[in-house]
N, C-alpha and C. Protein backbone atom coordinates (compact mmCIF):
# COMPACT_ATOMS: atom_id res chain seq x y z
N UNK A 1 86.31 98.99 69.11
CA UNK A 1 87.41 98.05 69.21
C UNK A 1 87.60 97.41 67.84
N UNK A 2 88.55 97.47 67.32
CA UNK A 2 89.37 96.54 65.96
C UNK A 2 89.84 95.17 66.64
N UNK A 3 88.92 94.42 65.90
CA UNK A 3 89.67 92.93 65.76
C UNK A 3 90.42 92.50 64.19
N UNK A 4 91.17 91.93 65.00
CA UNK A 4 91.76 91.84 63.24
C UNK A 4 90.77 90.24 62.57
N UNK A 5 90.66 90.59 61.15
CA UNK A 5 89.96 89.85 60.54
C UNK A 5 90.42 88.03 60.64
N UNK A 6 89.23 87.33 61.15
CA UNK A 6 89.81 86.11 60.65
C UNK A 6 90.42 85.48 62.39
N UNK A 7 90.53 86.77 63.44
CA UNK A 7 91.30 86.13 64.72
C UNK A 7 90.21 85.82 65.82
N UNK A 8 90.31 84.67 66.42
CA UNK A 8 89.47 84.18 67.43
C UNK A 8 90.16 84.92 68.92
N UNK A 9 89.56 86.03 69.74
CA UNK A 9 89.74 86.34 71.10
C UNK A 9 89.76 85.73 71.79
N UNK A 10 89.80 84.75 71.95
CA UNK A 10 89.72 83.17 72.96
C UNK A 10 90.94 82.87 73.71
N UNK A 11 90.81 82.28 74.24
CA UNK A 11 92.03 82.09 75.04
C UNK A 11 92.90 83.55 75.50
N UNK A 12 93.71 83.39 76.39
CA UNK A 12 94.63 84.39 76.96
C UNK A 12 95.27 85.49 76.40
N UNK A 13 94.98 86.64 76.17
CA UNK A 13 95.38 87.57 75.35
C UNK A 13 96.66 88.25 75.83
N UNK A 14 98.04 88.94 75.47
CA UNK A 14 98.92 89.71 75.85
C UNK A 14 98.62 91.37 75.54
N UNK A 15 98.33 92.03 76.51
CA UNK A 15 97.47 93.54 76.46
C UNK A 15 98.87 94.21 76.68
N UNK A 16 99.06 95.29 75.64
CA UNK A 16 100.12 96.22 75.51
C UNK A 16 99.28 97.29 75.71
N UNK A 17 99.97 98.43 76.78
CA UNK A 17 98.78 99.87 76.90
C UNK A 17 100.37 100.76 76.38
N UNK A 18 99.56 101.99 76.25
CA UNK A 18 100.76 102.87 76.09
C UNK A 18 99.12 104.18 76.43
N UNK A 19 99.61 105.56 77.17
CA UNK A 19 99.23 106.50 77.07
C UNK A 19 99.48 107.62 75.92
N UNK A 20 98.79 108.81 75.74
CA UNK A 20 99.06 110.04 75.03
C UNK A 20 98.60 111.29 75.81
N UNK A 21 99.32 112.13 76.55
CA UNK A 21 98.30 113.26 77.00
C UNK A 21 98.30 114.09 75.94
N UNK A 22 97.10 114.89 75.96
CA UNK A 22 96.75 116.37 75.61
C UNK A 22 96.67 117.38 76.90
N UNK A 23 95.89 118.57 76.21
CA UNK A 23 96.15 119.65 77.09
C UNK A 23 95.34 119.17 78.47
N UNK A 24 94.12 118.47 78.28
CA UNK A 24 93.49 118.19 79.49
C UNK A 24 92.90 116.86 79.48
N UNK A 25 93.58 116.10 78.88
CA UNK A 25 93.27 114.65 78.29
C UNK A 25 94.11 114.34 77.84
N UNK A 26 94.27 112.79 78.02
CA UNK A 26 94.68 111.46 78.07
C UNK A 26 94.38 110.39 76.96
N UNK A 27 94.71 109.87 75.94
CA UNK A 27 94.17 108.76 75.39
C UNK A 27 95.16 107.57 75.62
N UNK A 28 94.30 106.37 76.23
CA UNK A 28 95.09 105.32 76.59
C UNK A 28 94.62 104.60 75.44
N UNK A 29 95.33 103.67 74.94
CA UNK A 29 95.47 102.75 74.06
C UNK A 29 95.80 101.54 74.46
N UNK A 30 95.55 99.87 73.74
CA UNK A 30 95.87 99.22 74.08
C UNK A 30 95.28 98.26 72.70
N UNK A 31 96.68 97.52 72.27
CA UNK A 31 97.22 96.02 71.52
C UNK A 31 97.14 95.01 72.21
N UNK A 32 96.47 93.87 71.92
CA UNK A 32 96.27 93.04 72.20
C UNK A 32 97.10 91.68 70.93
N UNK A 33 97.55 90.90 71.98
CA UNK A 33 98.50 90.24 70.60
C UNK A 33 98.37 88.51 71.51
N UNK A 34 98.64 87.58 70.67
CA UNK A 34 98.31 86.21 71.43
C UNK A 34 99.66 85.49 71.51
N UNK A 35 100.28 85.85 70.68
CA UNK A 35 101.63 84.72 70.72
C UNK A 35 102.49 86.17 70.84
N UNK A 36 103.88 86.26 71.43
CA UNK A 36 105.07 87.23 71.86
C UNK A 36 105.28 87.39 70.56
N UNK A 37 105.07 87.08 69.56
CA UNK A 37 106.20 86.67 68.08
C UNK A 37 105.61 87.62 66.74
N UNK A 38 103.91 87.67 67.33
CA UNK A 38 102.51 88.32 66.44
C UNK A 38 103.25 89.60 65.66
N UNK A 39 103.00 90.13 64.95
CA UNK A 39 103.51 91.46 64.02
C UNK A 39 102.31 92.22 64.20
N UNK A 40 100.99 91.61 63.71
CA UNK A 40 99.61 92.73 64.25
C UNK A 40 98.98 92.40 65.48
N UNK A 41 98.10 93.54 65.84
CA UNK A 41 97.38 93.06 66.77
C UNK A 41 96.43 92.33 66.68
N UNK A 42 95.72 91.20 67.78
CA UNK A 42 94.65 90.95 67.29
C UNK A 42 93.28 91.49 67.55
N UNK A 43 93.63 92.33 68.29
CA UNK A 43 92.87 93.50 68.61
C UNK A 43 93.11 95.03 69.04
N UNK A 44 92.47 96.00 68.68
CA UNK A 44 93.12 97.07 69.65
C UNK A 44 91.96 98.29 69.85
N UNK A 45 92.09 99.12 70.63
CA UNK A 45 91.32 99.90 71.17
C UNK A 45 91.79 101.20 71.67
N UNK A 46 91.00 102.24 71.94
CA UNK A 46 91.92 103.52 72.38
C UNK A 46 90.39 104.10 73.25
N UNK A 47 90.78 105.51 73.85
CA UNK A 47 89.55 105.80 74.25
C UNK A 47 90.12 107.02 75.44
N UNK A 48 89.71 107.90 75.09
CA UNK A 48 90.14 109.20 75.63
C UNK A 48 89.47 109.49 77.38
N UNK A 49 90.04 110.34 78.17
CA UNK A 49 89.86 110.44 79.34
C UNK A 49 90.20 111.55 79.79
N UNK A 50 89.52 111.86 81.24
CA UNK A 50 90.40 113.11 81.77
C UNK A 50 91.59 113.45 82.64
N UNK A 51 92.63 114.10 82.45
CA UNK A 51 94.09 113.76 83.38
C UNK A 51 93.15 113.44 84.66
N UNK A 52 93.44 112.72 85.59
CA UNK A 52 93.18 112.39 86.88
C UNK A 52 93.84 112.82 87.76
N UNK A 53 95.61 113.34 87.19
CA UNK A 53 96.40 113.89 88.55
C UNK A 53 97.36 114.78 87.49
N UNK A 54 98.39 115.41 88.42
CA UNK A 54 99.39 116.31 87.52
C UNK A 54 100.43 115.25 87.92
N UNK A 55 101.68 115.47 86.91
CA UNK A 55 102.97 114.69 86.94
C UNK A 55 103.39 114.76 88.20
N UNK A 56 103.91 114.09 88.55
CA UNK A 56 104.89 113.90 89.58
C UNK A 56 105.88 113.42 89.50
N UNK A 57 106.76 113.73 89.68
CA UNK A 57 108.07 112.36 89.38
C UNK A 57 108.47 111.35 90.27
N UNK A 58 108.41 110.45 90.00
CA UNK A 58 108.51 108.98 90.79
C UNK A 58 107.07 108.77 90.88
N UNK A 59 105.83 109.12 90.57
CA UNK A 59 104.67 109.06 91.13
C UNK A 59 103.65 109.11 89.62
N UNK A 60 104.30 108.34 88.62
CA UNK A 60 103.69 108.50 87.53
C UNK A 60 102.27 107.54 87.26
N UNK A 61 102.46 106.60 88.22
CA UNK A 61 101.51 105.50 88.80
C UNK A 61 99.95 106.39 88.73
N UNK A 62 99.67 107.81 89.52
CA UNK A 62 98.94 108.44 89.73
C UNK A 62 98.34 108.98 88.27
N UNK A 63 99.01 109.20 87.60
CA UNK A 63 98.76 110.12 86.19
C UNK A 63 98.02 108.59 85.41
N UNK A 64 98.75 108.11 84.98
CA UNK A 64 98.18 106.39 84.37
C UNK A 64 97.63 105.12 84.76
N UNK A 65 97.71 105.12 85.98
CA UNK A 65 96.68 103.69 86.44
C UNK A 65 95.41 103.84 86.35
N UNK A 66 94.80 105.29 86.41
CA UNK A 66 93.39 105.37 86.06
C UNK A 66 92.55 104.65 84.85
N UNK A 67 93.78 105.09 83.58
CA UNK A 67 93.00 105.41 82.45
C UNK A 67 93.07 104.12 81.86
N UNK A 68 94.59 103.35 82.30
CA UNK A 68 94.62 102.19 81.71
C UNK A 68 93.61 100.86 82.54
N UNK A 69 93.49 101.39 84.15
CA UNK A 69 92.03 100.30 84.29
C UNK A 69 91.12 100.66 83.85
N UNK A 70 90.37 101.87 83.10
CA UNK A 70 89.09 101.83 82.73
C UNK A 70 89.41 100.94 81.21
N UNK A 71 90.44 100.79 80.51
CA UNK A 71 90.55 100.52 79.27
C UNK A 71 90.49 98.70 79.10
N UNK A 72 91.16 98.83 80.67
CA UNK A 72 91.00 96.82 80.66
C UNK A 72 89.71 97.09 80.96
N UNK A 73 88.95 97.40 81.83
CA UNK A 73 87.79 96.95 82.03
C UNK A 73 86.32 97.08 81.12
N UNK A 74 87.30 97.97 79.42
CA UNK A 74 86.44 97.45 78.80
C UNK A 74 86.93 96.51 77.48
N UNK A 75 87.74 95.71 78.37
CA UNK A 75 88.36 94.74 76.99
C UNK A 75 87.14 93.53 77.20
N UNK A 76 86.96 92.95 76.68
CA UNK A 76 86.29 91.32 76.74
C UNK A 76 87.44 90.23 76.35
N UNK A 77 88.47 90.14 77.03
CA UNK A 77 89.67 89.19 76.80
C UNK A 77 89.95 88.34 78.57
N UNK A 78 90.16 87.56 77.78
CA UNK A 78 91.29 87.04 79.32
C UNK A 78 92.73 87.16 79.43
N UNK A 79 93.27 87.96 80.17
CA UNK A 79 94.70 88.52 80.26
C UNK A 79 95.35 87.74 80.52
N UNK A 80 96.81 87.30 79.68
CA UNK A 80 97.72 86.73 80.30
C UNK A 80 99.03 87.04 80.62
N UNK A 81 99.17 88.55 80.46
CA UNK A 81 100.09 89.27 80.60
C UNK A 81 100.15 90.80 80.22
N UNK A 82 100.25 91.61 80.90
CA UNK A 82 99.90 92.88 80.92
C UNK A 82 101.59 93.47 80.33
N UNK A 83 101.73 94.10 79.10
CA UNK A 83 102.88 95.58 79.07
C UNK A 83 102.63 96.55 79.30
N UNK A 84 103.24 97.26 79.63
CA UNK A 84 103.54 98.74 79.88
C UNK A 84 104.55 99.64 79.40
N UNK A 85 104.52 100.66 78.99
CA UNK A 85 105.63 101.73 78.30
C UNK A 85 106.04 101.90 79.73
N UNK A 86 107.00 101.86 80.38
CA UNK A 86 107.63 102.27 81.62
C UNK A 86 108.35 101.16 82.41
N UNK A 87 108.09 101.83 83.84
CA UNK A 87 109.00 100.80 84.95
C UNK A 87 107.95 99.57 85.87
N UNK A 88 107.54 98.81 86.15
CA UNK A 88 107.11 98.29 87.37
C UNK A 88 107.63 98.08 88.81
N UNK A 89 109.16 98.20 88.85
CA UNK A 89 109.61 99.11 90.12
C UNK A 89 110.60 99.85 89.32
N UNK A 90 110.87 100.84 90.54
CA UNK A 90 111.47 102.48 90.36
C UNK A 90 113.25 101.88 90.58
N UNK A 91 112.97 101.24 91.93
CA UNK A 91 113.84 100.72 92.69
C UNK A 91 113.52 99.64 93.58
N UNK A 92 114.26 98.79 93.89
CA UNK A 92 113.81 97.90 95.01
C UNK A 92 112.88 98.63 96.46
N UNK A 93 112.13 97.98 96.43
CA UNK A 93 110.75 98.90 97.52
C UNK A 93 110.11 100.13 97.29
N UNK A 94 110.64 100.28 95.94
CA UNK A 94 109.90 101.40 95.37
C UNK A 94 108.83 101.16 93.79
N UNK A 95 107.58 100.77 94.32
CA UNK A 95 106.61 100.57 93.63
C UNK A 95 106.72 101.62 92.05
N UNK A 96 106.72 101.35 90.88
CA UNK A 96 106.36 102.05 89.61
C UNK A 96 104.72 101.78 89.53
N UNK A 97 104.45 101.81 87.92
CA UNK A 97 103.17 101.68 87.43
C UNK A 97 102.87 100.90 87.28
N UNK A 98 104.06 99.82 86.86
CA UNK A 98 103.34 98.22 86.69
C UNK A 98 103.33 97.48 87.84
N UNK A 99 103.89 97.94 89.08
CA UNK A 99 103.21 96.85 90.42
C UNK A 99 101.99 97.54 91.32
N UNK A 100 101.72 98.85 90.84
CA UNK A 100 100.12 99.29 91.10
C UNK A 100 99.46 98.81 90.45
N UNK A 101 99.86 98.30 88.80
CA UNK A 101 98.64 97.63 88.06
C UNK A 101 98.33 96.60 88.40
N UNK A 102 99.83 95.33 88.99
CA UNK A 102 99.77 94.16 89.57
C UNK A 102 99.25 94.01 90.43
N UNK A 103 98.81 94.54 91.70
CA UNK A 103 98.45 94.82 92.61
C UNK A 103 97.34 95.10 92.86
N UNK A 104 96.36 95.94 91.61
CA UNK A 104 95.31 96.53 91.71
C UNK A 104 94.39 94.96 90.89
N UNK A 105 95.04 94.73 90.30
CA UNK A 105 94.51 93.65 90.00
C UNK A 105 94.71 91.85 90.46
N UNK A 106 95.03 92.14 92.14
CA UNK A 106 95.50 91.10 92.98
C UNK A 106 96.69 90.15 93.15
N UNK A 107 97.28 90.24 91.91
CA UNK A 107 98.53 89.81 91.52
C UNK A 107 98.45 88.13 90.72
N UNK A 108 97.36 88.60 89.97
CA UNK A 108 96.70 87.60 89.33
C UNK A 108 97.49 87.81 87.71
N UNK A 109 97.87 89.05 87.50
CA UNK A 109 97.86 88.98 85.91
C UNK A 109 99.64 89.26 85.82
N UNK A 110 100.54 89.08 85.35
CA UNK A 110 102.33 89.10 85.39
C UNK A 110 101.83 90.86 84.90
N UNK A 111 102.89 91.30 84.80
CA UNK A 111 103.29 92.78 84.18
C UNK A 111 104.40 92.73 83.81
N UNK A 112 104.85 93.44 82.92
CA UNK A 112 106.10 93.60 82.15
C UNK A 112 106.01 94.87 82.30
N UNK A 113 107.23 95.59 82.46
CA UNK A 113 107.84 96.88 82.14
C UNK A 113 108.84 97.18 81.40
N UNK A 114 108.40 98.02 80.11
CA UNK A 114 109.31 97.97 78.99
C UNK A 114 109.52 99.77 78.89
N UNK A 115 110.92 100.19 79.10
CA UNK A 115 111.09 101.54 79.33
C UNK A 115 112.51 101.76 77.98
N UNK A 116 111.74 103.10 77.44
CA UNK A 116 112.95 103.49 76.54
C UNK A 116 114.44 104.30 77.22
N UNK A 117 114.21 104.51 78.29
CA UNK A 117 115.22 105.42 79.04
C UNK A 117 115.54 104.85 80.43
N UNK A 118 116.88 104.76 80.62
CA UNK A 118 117.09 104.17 82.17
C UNK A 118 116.62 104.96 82.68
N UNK A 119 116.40 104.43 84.11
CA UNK A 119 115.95 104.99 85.63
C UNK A 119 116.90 105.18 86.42
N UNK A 120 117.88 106.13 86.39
CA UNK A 120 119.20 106.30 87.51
C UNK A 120 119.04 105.65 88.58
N UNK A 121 118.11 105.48 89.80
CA UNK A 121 117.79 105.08 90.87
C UNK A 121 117.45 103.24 90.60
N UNK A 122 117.21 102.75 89.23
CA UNK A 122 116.54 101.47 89.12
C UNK A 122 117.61 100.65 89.12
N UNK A 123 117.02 99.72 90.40
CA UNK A 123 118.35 98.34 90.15
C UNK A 123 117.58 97.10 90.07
N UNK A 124 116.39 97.33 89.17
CA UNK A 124 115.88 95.81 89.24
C UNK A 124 115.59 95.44 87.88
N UNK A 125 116.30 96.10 86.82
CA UNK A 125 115.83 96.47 85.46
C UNK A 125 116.78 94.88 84.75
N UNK A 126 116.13 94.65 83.51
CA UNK A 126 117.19 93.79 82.87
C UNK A 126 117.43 94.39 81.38
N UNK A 127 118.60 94.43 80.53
CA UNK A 127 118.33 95.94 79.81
C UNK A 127 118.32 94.38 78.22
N UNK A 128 117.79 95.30 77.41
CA UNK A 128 117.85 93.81 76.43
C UNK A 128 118.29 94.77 74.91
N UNK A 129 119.34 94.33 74.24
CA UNK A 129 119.40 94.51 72.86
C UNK A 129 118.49 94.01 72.15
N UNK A 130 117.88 94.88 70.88
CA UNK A 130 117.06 94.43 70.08
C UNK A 130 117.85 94.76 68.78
N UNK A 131 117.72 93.53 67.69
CA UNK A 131 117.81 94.36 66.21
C UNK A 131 119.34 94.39 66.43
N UNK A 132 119.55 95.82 65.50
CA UNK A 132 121.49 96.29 65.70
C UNK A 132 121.27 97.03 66.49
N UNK A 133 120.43 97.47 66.90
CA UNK A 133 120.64 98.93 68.08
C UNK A 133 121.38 98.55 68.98
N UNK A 134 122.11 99.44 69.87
CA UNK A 134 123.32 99.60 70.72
C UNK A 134 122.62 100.17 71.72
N UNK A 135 121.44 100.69 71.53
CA UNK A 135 120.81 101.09 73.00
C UNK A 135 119.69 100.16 73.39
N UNK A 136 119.78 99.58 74.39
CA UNK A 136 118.78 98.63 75.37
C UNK A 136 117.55 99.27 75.58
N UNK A 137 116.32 98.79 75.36
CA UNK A 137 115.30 98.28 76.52
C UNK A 137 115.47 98.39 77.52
N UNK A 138 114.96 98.51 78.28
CA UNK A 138 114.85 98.50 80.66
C UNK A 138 113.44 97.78 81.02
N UNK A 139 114.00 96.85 81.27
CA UNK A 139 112.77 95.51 81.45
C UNK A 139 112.37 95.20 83.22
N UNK A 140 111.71 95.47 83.56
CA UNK A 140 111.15 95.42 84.83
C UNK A 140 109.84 94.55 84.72
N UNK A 141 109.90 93.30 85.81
CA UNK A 141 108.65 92.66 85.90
C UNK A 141 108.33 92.53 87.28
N UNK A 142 106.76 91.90 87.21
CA UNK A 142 106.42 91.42 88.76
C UNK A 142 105.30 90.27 88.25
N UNK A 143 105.31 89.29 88.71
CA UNK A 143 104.48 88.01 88.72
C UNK A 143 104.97 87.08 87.68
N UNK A 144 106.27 87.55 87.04
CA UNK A 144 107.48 86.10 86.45
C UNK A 144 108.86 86.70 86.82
N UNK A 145 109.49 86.26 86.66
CA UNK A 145 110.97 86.34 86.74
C UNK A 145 111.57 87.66 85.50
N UNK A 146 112.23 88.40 85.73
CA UNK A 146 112.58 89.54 85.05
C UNK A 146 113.21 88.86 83.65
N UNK A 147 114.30 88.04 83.25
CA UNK A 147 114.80 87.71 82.94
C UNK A 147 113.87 86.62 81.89
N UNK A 148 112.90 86.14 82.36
CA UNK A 148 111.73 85.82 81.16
C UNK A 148 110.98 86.78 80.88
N UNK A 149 110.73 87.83 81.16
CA UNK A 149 110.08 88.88 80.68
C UNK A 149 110.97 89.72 79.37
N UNK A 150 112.30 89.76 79.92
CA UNK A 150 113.31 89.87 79.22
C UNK A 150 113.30 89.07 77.95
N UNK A 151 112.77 87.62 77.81
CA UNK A 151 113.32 86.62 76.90
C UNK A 151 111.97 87.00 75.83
N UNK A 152 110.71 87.41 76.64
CA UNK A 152 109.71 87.49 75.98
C UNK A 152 109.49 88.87 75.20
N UNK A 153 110.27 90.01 75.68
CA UNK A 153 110.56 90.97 75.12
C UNK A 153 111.19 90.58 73.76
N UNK A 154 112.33 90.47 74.04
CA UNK A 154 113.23 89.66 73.19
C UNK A 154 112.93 89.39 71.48
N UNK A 155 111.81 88.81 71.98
CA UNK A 155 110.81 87.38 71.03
C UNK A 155 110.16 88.07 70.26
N UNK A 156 109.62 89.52 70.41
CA UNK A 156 108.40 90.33 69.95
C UNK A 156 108.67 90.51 68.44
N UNK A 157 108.21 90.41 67.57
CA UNK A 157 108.17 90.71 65.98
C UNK A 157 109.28 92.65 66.14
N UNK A 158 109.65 92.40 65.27
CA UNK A 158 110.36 93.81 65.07
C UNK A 158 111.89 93.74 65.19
N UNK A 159 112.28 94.20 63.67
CA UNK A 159 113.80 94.32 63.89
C UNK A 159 114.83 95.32 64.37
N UNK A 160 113.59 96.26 65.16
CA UNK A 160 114.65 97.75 65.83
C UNK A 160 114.30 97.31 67.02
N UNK A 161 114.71 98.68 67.84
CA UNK A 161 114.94 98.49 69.31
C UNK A 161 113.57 98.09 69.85
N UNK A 162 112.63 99.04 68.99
CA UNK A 162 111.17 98.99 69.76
C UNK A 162 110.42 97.68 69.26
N UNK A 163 109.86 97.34 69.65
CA UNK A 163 108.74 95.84 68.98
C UNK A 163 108.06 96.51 68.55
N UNK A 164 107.70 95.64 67.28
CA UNK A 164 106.34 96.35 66.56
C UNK A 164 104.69 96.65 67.32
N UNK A 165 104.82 95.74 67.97
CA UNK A 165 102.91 95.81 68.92
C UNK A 165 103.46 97.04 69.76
N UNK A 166 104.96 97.45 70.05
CA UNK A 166 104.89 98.77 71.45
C UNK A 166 104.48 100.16 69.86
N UNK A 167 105.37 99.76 69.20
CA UNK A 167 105.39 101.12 68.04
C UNK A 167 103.77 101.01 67.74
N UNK A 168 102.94 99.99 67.36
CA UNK A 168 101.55 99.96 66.99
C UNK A 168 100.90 100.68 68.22
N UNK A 169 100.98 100.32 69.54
CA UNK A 169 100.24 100.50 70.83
C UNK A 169 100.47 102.56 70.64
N UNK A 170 102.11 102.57 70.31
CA UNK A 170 101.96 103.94 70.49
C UNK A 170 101.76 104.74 69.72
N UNK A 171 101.30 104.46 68.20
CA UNK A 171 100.84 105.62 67.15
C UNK A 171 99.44 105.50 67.49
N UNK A 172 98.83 103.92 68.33
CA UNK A 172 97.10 104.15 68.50
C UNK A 172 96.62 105.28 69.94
N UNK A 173 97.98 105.23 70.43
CA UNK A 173 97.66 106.45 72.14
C UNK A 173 97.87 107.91 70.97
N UNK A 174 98.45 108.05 70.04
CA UNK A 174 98.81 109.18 69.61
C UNK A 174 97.75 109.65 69.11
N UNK A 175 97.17 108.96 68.10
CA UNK A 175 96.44 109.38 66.72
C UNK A 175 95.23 108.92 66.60
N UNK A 176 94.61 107.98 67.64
CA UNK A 176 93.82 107.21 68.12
C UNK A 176 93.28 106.50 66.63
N UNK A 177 91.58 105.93 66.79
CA UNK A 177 91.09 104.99 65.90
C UNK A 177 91.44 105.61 64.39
């Protein structure tokens, strides 16, 4: 695990995961950042695994909830908000990845769902301009209000579409330590 030099882990951390598969493996990754606004992480971590399921569509929950609870469970932080590269619902009554994570973890920790591509079927999304880009974000939450998840998206360091901690989270699932 990388801490960045000089940062105290204390208090409530914001955990960004993003996955990478390979041919028979997985590396989940995960940024850790304290204020929405941070440019680095103040920590981050990666750590390879084995696929647990094959794709499914609508059922991507199965492929990634594995790898990203073994990865919290070896953070030493206190969570105060979980991201995700994706949806937390699909559709209204239709569970994604981030309300299995919410869920699996009692509905103690918020989730954010931050997706580069709409969900044809999704009507619970809030879509957010970043930067000049003309193409939106797809913001899905569960345990705050969509629309502050939205604001906190929003907020993230980075002047393109993507925030800098999602672009950091995802060259560390790619290319790992």
């Amino acid at each position: 695990m990388k801490v960045k030099e000089g940062t105290k882990t204390e208090g409530k951390m914001i955990a960004v995961f993003d996955n990478h598969y390979f041919d028979e493996t997985v590396r989940s990754a995960v940024c850790c950042i304290q204020d929405w606004s941070d440019d680095i992480p103040a920590l981050e971590k990666c750590m390879m695994d084995a696929i647990s399921s094959d794709y499914v569509p609508g059922e991507f929950f199965r492929r990634e909830l594995p790898s990203i609870i073994k990865l919290i469970q070896e953070l030493d932080v206190e969570l105060h908000t979980l991201v995700i590269d994706g949806y937390v619902d699909l559709s209204t009554g239709r569970p994604g990845l981030g309300r299995h994570l919410y869920n699996h973890f009692e509905e103690q920790v918020p989730v954010i769902g931050v997706a580069k591509n709409a969900f044809k079927e999704s009507d619970t999304h809030h879509e957010v301009l970043r930067g000049e880009s003309q193409s939106p974000v797809f913001i899905t939450a569960c345990g705050l209000d969509t629309s502050t998840a939205a604001d906190y998206i929003s907020a993230m360091h980075g002047q393109f579409r993507i925030p800098s901690i999602l672009k950091c989270v995802d060259r560390l699932a790619r290319d790992g330590e």
